[in-house]
PDB file of N, CA and C in Angstrom:
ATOM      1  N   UNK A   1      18.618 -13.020 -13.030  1.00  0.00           N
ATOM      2  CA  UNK A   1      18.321 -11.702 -13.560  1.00  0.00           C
ATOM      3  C   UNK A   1      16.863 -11.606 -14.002  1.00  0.00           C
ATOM      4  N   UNK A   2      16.281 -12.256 -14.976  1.00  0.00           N
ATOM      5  CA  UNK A   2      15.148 -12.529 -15.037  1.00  0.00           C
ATOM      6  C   UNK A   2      14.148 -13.124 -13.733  1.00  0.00           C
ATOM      7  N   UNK A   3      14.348 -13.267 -12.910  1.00  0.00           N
ATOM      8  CA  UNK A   3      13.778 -13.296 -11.876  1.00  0.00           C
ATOM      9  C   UNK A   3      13.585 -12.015 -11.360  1.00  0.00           C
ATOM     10  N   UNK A   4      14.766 -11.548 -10.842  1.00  0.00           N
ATOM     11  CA  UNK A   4      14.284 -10.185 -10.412  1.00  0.00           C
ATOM     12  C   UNK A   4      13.755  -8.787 -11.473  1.00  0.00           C
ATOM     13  N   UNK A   5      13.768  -8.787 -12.290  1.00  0.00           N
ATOM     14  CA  UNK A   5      12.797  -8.245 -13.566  1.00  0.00           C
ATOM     15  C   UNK A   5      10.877  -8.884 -13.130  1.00  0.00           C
ATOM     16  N   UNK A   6      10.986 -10.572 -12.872  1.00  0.00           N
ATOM     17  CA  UNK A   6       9.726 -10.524 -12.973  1.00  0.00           C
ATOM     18  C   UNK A   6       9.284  -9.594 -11.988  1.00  0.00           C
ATOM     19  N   UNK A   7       9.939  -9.854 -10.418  1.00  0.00           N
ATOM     20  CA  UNK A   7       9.560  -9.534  -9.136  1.00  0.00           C
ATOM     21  C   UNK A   7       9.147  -7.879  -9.427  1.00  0.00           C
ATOM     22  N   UNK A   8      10.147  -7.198  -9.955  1.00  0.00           N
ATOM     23  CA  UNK A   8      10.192  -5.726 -10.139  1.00  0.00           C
ATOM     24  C   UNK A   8       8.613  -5.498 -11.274  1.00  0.00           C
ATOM     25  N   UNK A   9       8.392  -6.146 -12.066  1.00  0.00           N
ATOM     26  CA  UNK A   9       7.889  -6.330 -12.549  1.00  0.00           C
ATOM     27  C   UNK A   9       5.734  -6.223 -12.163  1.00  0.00           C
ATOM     28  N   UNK A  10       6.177  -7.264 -10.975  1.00  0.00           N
ATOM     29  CA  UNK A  10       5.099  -7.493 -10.095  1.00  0.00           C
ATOM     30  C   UNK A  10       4.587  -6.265  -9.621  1.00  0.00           C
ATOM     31  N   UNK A  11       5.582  -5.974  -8.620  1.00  0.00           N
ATOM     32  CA  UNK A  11       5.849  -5.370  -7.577  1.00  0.00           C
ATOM     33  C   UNK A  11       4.918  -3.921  -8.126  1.00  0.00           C
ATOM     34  N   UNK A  12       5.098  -3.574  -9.573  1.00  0.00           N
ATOM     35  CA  UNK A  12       4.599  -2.382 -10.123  1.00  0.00           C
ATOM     36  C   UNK A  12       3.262  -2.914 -10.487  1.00  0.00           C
ATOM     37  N   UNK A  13       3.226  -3.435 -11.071  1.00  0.00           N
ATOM     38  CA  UNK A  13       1.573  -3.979 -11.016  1.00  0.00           C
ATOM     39  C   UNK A  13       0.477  -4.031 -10.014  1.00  0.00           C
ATOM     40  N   UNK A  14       0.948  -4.627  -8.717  1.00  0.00           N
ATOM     41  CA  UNK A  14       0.562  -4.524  -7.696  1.00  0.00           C
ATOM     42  C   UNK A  14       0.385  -3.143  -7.243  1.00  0.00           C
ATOM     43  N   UNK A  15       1.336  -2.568  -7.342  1.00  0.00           N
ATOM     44  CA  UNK A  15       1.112  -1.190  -6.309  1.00  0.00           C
ATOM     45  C   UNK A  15      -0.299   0.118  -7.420  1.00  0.00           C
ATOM     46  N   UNK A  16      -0.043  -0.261  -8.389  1.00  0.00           N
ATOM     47  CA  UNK A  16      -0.966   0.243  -9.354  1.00  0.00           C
ATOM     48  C   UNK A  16      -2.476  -0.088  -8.810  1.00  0.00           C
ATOM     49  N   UNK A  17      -2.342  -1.532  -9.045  1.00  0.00           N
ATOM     50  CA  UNK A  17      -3.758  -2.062  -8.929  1.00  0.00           C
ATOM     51  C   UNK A  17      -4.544  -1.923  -7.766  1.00  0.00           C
ATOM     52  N   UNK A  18      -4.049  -1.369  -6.579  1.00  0.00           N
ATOM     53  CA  UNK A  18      -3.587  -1.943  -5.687  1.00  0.00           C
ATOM     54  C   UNK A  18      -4.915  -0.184  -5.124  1.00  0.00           C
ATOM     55  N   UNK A  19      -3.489   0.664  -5.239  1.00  0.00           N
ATOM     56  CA  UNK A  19      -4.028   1.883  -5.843  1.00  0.00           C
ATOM     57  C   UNK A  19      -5.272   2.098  -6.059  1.00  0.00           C
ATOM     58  N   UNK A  20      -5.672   1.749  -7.233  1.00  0.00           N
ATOM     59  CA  UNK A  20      -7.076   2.001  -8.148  1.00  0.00           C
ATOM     60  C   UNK A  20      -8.051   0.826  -7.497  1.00  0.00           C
ATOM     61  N   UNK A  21      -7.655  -0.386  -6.700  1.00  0.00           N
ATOM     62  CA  UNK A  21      -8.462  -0.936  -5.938  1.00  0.00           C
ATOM     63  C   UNK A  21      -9.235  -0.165  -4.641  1.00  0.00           C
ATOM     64  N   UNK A  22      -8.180   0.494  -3.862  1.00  0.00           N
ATOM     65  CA  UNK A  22      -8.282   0.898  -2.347  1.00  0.00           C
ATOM     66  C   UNK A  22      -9.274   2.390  -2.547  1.00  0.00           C
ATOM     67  N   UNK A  23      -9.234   2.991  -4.270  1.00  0.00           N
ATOM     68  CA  UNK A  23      -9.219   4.256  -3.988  1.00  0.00           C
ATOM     69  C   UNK A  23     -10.913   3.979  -4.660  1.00  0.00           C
ATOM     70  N   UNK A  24     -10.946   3.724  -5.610  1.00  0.00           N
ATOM     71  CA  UNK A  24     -11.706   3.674  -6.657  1.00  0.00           C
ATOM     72  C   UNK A  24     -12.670   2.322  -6.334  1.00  0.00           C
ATOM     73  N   UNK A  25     -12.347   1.112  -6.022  1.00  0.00           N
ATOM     74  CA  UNK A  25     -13.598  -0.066  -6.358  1.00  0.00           C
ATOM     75  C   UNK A  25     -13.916  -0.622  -4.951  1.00  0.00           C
ATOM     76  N   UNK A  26     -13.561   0.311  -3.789  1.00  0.00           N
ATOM     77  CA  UNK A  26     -14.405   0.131  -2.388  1.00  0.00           C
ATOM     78  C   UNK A  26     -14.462   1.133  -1.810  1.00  0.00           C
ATOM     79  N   UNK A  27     -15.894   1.174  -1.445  1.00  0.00           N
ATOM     80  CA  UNK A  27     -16.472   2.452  -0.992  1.00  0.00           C
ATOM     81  C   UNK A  27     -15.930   2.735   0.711  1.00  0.00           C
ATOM     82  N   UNK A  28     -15.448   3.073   0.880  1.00  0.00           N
ATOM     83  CA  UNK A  28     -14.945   3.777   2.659  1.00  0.00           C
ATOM     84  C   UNK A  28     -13.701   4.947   2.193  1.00  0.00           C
ATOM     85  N   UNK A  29     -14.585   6.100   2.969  1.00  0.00           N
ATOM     86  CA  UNK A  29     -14.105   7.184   3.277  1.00  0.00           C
ATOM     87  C   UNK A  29     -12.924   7.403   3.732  1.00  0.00           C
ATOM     88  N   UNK A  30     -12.219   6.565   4.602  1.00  0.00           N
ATOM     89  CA  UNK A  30     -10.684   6.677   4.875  1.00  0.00           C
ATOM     90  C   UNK A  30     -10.129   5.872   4.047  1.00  0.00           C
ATOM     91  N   UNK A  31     -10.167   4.511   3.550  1.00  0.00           N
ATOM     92  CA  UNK A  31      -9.724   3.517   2.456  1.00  0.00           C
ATOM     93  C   UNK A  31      -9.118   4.865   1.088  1.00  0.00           C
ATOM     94  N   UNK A  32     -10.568   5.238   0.794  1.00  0.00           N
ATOM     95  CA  UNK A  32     -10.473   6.005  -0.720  1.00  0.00           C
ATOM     96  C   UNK A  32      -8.935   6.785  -0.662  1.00  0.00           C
ATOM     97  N   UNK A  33      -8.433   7.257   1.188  1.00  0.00           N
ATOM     98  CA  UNK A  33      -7.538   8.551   1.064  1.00  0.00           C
ATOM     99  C   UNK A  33      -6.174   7.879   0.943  1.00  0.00           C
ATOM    100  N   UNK A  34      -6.168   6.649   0.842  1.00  0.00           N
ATOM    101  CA  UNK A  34      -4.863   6.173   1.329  1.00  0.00           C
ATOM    102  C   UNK A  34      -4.410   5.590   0.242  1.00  0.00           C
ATOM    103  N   UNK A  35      -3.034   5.789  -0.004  1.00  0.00           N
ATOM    104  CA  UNK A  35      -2.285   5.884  -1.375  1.00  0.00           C
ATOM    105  C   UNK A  35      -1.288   4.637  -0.796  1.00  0.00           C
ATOM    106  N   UNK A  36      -0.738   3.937  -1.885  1.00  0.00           N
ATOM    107  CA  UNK A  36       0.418   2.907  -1.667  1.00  0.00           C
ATOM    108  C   UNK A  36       1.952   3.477  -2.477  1.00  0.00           C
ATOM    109  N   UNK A  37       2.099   3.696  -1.293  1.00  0.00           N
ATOM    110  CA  UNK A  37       4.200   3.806  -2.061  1.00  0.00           C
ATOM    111  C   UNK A  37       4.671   2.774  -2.502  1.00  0.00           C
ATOM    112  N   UNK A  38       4.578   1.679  -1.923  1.00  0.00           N
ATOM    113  CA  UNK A  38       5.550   0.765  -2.625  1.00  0.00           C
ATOM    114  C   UNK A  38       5.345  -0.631  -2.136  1.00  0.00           C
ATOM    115  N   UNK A  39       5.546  -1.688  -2.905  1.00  0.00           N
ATOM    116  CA  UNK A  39       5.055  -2.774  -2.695  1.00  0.00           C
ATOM    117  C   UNK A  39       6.706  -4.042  -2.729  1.00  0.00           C
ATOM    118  N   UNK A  40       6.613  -4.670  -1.480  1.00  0.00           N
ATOM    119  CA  UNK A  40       8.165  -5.412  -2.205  1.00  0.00           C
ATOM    120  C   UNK A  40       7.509  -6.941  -1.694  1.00  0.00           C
ATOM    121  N   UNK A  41       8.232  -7.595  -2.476  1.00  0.00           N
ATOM    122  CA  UNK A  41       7.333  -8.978  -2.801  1.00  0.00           C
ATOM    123  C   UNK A  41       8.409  -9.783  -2.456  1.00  0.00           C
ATOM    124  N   UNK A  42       8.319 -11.254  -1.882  1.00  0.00           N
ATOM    125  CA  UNK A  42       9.276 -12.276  -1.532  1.00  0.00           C
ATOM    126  C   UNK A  42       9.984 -12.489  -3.234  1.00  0.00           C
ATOM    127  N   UNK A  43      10.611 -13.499  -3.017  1.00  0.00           N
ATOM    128  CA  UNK A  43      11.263 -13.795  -3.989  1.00  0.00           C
ATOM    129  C   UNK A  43      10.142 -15.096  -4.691  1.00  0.00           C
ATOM    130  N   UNK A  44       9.919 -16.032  -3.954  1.00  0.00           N
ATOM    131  CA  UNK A  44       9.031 -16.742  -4.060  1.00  0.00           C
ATOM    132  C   UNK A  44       7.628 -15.981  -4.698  1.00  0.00           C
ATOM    133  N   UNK A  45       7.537 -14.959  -4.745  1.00  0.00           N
ATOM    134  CA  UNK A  45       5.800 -14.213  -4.759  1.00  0.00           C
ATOM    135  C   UNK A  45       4.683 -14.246  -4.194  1.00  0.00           C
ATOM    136  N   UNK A  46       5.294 -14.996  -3.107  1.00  0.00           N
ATOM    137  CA  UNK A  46       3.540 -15.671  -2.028  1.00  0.00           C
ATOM    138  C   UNK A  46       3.590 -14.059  -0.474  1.00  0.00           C
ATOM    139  N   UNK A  47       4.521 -13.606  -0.931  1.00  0.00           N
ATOM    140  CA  UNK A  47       3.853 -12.325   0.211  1.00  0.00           C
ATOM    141  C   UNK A  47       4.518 -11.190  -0.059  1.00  0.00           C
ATOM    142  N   UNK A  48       3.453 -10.446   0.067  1.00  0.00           N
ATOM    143  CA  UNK A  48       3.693  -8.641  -0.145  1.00  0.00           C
ATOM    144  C   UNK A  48       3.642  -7.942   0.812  1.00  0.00           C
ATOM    145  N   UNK A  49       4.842  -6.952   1.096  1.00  0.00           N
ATOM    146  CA  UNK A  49       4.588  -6.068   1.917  1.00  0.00           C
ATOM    147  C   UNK A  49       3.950  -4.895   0.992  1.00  0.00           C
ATOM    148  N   UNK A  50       2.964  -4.415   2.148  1.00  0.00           N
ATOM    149  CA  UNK A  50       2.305  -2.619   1.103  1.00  0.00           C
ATOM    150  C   UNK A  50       2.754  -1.782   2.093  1.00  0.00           C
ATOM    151  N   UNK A  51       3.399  -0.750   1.265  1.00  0.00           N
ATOM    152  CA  UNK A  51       3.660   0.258   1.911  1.00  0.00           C
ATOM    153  C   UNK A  51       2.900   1.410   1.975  1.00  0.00           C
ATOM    154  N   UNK A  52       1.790   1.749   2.633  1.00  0.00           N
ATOM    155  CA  UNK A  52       0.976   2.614   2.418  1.00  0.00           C
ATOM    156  C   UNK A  52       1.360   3.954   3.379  1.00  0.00           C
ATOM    157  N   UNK A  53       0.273   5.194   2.918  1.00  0.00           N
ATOM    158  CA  UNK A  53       0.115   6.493   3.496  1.00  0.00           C
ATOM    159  C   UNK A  53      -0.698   7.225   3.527  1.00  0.00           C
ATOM    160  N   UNK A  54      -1.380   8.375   4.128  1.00  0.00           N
ATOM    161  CA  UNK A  54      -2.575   8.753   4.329  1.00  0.00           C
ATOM    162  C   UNK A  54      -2.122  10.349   4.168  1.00  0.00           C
ATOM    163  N   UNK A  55      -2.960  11.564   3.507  1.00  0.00           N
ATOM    164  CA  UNK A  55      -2.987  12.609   3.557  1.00  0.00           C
ATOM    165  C   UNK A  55      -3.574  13.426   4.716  1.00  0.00           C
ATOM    166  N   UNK A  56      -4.679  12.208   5.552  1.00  0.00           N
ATOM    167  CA  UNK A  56      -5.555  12.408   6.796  1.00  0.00           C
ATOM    168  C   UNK A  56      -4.729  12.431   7.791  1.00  0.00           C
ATOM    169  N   UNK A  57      -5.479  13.295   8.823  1.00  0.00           N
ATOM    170  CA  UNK A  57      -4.486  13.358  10.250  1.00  0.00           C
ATOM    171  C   UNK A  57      -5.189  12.066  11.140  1.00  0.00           C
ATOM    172  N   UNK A  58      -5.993  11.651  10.542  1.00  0.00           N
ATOM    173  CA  UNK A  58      -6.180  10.086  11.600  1.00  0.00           C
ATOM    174  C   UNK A  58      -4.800   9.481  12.145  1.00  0.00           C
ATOM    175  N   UNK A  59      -5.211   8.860  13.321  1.00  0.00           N
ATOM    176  CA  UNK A  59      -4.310   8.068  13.709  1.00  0.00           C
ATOM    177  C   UNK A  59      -4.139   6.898  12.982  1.00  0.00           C
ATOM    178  N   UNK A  60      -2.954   6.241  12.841  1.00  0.00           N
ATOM    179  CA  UNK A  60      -2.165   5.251  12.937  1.00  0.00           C
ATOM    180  C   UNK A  60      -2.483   3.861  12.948  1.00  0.00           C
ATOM    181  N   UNK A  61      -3.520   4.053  14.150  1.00  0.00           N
ATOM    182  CA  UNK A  61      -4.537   2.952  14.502  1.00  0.00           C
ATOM    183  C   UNK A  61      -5.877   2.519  14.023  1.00  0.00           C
ATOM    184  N   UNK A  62      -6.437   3.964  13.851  1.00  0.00           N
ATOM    185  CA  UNK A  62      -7.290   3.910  12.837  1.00  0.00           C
ATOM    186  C   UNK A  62      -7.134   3.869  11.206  1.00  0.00           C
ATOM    187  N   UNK A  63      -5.908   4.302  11.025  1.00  0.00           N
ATOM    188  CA  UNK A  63      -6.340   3.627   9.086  1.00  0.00           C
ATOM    189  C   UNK A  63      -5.733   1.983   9.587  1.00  0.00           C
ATOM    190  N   UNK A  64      -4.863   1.411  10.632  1.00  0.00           N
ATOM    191  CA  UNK A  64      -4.902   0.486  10.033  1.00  0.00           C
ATOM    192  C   UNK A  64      -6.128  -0.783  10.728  1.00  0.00           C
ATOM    193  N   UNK A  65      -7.057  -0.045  11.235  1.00  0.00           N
ATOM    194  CA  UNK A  65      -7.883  -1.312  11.673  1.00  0.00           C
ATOM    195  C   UNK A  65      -9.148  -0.807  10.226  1.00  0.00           C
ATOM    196  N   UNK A  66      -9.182   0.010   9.428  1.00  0.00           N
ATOM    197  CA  UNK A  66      -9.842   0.297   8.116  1.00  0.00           C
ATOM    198  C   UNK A  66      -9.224  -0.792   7.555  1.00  0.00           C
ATOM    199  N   UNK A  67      -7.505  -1.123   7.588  1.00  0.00           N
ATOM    200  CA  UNK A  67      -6.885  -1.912   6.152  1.00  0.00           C
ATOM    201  C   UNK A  67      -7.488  -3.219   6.518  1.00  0.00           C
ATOM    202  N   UNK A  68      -7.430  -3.452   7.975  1.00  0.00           N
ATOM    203  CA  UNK A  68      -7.501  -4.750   8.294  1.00  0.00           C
ATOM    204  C   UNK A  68      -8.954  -5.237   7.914  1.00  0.00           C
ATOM    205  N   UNK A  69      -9.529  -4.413   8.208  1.00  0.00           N
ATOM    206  CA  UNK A  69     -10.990  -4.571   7.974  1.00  0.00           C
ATOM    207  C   UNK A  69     -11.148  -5.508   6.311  1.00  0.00           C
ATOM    208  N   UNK A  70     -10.711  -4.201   5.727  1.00  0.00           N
ATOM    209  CA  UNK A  70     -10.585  -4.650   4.251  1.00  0.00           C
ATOM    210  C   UNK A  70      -9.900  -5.353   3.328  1.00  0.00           C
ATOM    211  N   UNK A  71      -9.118  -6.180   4.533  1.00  0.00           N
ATOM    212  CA  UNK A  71      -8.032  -6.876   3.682  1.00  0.00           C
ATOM    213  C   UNK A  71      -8.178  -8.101   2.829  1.00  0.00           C
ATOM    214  N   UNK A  72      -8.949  -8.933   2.985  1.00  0.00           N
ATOM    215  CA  UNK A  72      -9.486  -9.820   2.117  1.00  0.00           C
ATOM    216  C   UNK A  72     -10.208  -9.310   0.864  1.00  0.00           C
ATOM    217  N   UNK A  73     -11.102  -8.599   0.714  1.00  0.00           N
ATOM    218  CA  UNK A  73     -11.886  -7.985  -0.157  1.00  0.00           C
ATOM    219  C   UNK A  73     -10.669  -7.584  -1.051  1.00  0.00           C
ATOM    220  N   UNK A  74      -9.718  -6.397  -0.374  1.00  0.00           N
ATOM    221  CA  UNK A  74      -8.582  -5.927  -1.195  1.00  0.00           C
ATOM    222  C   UNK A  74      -8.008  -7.107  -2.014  1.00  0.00           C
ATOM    223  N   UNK A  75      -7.318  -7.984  -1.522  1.00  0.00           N
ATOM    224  CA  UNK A  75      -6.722  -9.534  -2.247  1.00  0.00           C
ATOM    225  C   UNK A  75      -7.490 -10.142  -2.856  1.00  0.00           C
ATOM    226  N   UNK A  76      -8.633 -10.292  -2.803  1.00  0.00           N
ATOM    227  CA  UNK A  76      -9.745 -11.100  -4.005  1.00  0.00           C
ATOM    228  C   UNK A  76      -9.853  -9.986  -4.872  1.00  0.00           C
ATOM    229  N   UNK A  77     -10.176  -8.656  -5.007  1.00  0.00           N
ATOM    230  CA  UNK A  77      -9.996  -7.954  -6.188  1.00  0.00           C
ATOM    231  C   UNK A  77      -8.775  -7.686  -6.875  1.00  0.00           C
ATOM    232  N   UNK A  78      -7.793  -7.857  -5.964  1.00  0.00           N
ATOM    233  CA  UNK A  78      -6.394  -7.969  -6.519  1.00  0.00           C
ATOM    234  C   UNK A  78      -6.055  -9.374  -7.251  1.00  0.00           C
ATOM    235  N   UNK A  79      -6.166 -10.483  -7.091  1.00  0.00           N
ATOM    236  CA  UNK A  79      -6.695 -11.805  -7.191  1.00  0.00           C
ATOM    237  C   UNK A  79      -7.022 -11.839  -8.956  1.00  0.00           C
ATOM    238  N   UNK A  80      -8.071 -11.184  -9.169  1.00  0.00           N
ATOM    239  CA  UNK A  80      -9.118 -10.925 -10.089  1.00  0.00           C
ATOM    240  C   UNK A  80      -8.395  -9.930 -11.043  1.00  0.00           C
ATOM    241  N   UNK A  81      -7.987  -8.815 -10.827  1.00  0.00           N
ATOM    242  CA  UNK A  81      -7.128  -7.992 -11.625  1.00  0.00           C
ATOM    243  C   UNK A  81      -5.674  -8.623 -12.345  1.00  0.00           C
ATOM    244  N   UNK A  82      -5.165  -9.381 -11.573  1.00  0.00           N
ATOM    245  CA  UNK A  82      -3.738  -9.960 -11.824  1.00  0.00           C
ATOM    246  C   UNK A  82      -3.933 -11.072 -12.653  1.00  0.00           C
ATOM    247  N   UNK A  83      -4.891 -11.924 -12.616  1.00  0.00           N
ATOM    248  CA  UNK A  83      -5.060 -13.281 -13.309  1.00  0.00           C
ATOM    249  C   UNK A  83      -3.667 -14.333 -12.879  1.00  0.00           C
ATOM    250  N   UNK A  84      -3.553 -14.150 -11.860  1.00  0.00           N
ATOM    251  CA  UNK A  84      -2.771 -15.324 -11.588  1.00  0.00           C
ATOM    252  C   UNK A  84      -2.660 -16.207 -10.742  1.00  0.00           C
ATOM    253  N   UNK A  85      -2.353 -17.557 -10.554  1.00  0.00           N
ATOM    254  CA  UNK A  85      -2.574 -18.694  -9.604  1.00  0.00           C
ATOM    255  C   UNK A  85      -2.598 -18.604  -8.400  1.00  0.00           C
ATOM    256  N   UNK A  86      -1.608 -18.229  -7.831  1.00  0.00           N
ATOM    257  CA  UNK A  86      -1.739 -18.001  -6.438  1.00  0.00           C
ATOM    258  C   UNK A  86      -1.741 -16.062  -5.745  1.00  0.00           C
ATOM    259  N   UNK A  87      -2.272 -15.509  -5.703  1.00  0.00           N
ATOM    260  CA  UNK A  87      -2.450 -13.863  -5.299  1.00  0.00           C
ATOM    261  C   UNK A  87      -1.121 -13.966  -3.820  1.00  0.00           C
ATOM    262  N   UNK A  88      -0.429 -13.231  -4.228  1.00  0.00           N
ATOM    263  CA  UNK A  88       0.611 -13.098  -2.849  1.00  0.00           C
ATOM    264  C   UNK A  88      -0.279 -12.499  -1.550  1.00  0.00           C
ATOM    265  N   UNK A  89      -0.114 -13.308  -0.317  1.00  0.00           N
ATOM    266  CA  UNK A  89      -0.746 -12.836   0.796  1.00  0.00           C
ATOM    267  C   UNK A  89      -0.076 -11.411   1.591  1.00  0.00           C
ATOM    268  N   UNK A  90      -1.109 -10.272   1.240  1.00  0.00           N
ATOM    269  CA  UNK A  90      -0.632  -9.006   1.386  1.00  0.00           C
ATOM    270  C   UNK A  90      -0.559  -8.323   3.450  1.00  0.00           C
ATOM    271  N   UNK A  91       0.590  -7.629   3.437  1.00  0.00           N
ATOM    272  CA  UNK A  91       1.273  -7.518   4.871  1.00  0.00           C
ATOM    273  C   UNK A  91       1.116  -6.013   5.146  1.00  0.00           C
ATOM    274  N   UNK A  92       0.095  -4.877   5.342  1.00  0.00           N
ATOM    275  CA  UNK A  92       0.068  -3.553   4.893  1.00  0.00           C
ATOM    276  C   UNK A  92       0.928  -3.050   6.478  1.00  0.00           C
ATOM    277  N   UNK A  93       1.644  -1.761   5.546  1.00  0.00           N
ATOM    278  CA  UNK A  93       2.596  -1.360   6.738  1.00  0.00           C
ATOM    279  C   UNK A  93       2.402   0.106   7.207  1.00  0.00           C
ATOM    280  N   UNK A  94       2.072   0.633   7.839  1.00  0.00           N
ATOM    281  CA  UNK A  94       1.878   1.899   8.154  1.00  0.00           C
ATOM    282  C   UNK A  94       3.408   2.827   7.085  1.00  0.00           C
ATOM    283  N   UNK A  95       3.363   3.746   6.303  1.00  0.00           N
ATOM    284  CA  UNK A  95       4.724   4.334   5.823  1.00  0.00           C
ATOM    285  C   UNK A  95       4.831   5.631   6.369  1.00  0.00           C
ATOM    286  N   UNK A  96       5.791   5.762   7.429  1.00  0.00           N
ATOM    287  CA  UNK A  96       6.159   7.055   7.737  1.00  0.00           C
ATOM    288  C   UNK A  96       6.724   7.919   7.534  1.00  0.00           C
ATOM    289  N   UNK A  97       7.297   7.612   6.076  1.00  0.00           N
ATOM    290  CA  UNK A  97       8.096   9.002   5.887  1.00  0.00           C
ATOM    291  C   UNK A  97       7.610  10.421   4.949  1.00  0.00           C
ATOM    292  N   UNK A  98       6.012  10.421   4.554  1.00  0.00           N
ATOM    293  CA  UNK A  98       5.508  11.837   5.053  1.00  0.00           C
ATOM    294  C   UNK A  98       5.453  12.197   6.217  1.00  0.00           C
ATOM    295  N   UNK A  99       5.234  11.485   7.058  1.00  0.00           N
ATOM    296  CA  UNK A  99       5.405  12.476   8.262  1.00  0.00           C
ATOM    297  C   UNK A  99       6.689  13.074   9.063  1.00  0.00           C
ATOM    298  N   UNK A 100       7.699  12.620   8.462  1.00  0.00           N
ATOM    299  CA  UNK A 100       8.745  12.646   8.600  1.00  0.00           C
ATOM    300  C   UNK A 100       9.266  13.300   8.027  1.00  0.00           C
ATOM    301  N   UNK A 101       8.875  13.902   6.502  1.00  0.00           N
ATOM    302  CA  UNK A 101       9.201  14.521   5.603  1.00  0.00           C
ATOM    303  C   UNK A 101       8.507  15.795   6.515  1.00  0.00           C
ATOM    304  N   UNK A 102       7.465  16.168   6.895  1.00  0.00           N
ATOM    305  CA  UNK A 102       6.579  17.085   6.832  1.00  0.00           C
ATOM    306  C   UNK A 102       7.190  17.627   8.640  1.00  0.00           C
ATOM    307  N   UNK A 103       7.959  16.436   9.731  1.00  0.00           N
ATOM    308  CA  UNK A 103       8.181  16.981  10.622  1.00  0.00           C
ATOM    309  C   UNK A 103       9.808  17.552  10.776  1.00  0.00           C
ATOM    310  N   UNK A 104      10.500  17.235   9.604  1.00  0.00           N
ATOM    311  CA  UNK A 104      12.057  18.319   9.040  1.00  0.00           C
ATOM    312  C   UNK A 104      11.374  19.308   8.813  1.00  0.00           C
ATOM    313  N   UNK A 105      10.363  19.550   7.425  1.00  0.00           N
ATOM    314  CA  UNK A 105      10.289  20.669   7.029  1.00  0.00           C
ATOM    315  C   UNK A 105       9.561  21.896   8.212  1.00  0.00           C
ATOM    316  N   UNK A 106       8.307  21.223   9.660  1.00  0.00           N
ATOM    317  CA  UNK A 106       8.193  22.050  10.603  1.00  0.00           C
ATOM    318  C   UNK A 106       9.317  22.626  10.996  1.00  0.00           C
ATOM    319  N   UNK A 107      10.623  22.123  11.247  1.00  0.00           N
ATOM    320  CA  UNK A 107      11.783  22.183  12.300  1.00  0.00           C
ATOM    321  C   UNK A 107      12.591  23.137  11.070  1.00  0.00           C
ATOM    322  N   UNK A 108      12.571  23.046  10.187  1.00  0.00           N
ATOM    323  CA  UNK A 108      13.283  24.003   9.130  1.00  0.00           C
ATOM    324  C   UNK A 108      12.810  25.282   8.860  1.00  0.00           C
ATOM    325  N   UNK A 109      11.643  25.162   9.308  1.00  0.00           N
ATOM    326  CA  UNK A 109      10.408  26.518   9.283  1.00  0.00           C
ATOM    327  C   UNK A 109      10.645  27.205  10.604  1.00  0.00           C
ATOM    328  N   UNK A 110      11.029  26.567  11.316  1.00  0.00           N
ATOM    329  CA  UNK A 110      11.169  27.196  12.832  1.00  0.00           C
ATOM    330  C   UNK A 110      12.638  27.866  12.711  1.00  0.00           C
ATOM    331  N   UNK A 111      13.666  27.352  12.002  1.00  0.00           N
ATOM    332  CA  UNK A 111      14.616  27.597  11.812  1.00  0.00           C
ATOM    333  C   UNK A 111      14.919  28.656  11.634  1.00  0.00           C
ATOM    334  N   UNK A 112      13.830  29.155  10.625  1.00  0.00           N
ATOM    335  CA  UNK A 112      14.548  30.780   9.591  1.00  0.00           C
ATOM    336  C   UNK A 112      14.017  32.001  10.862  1.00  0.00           C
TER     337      UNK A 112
END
């Protein structure tokens, strides 16, 4: 039980920091737009999936060769924010369900 408290625990920390890292303490124009939903962490704590999303109509491909770009930089400031021994090695995932959200509500609009 206390295990999964820490994980949950993490998991919010991370996506915070994570956040205010991508948006706020590195400068790139598509980086700044992209928000993290949700972060779920092994049990162990050595890897994170990020669940990220973009308000931009860029492709797919392009925010994620931006993440990739930045993915080390992201984990050493994450690293640095967390204060802890080993930084979980982060897995960023494209998240589709604004667009998914946003392609019901087209089809519901067409509806009326």
């Amino acid at each position: 039980m206390a295990n999964k408290i820490k994980i949950e625990k993490m998991q919010s920390l991370i996506t915070r920091d994570l956040t205010f890292i991508m948006q706020r303490e590195i400068r790139d124009e598509i980086l700044n737009t992209l928000s993290v939903n949700a972060v779920k962490l092994s049990n162990d704590l050595g890897h994170a999936k990020v669940y990220y999303s973009s308000l931009l109509s860029k492709p797919e491909l392009e925010l994620t060769n931006v993440v990739q770009e930045y993915k080390n930089e992201i984990r050493s400031k994450l690293a640095h924010k967390l204060e802890i021994y080993r930084c979980p090695d982060l897995e960023f995932i494209y998240d589709y369900s604004l667009d998914n959200a946003n392609n019901i509500e087209t089809i519901l609009q067409k509806l009326k």
